[in-house]
N, C-alpha and C. Protein backbone atom coordinates (compact mmCIF):
# COMPACT_ATOMS: atom_id res chain seq x y z
N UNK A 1 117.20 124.29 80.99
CA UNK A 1 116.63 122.95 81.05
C UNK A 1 116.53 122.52 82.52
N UNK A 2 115.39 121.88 83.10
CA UNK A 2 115.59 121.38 84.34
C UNK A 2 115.98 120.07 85.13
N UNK A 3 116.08 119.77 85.98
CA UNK A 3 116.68 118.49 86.24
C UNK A 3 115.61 117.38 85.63
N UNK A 4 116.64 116.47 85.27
CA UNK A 4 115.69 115.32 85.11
C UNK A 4 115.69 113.90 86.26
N UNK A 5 114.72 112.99 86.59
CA UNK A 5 114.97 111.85 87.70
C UNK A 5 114.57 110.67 87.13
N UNK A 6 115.42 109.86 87.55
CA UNK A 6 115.23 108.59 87.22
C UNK A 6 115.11 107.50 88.25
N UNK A 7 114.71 106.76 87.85
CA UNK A 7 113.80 105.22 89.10
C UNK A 7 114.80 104.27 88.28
N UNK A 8 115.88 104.15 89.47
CA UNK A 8 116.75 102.71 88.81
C UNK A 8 116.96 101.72 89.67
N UNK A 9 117.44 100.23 89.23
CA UNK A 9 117.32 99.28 90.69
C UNK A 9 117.17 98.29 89.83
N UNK A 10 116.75 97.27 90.97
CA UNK A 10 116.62 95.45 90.36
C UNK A 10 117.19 94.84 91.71
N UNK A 11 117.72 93.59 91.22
CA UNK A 11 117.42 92.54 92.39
C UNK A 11 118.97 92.41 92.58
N UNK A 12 119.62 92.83 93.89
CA UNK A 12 121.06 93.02 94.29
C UNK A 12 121.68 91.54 94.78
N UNK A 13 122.85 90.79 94.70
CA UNK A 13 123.42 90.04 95.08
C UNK A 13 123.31 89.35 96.33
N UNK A 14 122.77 90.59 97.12
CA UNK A 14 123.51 90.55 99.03
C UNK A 14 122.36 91.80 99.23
N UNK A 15 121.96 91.59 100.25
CA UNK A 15 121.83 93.23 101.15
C UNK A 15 122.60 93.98 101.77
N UNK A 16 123.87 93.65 101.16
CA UNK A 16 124.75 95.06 101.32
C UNK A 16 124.15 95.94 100.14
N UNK A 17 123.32 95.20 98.89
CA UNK A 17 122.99 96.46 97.99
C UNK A 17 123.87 96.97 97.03
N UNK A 18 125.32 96.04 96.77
CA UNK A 18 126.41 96.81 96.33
C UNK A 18 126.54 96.42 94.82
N UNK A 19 126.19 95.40 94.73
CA UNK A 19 126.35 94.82 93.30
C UNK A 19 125.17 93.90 92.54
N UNK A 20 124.33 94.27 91.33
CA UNK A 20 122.86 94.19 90.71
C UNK A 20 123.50 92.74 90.27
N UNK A 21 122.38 91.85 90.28
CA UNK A 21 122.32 90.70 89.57
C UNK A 21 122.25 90.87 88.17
N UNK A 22 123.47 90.50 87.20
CA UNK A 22 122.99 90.96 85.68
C UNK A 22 121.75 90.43 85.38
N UNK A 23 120.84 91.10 84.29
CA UNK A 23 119.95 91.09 83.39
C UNK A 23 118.76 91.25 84.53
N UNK A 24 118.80 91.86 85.80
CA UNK A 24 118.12 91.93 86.76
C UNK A 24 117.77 93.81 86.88
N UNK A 25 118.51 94.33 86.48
CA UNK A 25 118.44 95.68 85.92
C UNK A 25 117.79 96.20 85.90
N UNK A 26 116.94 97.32 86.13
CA UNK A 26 115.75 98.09 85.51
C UNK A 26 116.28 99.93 85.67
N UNK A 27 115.42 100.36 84.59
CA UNK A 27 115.54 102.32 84.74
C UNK A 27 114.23 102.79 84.17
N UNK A 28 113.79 103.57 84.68
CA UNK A 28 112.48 103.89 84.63
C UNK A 28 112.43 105.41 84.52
N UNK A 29 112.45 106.15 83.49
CA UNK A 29 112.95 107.90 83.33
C UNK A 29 113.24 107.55 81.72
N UNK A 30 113.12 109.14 81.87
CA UNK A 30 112.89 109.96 82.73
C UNK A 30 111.82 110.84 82.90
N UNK A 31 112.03 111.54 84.33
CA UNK A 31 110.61 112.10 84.54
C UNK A 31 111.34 113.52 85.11
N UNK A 32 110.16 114.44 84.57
CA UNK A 32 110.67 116.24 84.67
C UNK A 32 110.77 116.69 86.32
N UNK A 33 109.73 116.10 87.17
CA UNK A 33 109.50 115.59 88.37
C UNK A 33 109.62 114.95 89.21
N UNK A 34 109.89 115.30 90.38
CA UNK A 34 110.24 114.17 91.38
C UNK A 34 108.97 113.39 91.78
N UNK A 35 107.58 114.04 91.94
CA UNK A 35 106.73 113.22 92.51
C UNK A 35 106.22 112.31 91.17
N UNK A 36 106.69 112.76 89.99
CA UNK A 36 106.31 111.48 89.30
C UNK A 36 106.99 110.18 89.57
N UNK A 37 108.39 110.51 89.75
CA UNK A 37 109.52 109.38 89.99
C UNK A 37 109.02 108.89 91.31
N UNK A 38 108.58 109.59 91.94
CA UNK A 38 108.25 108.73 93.60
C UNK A 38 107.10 107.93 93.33
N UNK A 39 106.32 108.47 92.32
CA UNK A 39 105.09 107.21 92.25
C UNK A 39 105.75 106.28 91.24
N UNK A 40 106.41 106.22 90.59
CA UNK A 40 106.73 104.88 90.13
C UNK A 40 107.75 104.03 90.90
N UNK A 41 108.41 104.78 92.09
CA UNK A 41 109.37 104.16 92.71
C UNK A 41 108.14 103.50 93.87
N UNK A 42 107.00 103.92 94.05
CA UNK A 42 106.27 103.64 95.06
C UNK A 42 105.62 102.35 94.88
N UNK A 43 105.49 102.45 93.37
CA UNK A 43 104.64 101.22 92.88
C UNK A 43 105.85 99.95 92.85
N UNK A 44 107.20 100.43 92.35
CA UNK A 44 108.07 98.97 92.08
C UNK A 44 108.36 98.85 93.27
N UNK A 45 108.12 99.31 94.48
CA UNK A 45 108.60 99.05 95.91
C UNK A 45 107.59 98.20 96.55
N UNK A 46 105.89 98.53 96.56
CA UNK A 46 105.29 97.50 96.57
C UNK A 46 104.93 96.37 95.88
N UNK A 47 105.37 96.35 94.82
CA UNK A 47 105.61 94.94 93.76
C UNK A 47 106.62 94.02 94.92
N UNK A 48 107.40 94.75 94.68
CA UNK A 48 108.44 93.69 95.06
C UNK A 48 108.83 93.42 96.54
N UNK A 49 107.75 94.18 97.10
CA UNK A 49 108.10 94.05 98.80
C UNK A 49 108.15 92.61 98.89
N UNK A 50 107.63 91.71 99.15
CA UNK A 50 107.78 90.16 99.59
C UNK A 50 109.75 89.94 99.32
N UNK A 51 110.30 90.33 98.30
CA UNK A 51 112.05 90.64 97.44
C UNK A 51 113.17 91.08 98.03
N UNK A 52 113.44 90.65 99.29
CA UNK A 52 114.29 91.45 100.43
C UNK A 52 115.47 91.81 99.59
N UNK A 53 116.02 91.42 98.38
CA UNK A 53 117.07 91.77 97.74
C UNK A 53 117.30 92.67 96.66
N UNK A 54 115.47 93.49 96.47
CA UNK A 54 115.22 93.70 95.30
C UNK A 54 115.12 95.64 95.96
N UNK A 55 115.83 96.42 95.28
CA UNK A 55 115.57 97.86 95.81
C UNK A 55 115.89 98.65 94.43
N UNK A 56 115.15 100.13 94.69
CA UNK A 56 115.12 100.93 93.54
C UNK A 56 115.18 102.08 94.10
N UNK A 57 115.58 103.25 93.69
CA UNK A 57 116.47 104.41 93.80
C UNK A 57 115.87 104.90 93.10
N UNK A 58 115.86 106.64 93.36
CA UNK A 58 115.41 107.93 92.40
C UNK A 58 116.45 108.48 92.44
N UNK A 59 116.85 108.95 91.21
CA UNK A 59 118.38 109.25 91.19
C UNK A 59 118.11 110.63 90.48
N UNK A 60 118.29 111.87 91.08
CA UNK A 60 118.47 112.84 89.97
C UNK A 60 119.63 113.74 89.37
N UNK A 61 119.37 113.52 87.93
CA UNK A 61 120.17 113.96 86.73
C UNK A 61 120.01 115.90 86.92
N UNK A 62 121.47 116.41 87.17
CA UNK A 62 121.62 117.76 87.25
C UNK A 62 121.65 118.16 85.54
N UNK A 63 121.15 118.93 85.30
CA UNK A 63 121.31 119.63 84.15
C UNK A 63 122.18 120.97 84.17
N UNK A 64 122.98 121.22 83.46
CA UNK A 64 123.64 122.86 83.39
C UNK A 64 122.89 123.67 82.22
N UNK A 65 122.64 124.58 82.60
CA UNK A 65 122.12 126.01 81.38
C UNK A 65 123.01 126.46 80.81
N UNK A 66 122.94 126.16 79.53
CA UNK A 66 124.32 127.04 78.91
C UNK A 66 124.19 128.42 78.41
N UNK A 67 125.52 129.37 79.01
CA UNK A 67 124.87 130.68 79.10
C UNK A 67 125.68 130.96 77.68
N UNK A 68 125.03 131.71 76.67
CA UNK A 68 125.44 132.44 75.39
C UNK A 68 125.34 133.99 75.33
């Protein structure tokens, strides 16, 4: 199986970035691909550019092969 990536984020407390405003949340995955995840991270990044508090992440999910 191959890795999978996910587009996660929302609108953070502070710009330290450390802690999400509840119900401010979002995850967007998954995708088999990274350049799919970069175009949807590309698009919620220009949405929300004017949002100095608002950031989103591609996070990817390792998969293990299980050997039999």
């Amino acid at each position: 199986m191959k890795n999978r990536f996910w587009v996660l984020g929302g609108e953070y407390t502070s710009l330290q970035f450390e802690e999400l405003i509840d119900g401010t949340e979002r995850l967007f995955g998954p995708y088999l691909g990274r350049k799919e995840a970069e175009q949807t991270w590309r698009e919620l990044s220009e949405r929300h550019r004017p949002e100095c508090n608002v950031r989103f992440s591609i996070v990817e999910e390792r998969t293990l092969a299980l050997v039999q």
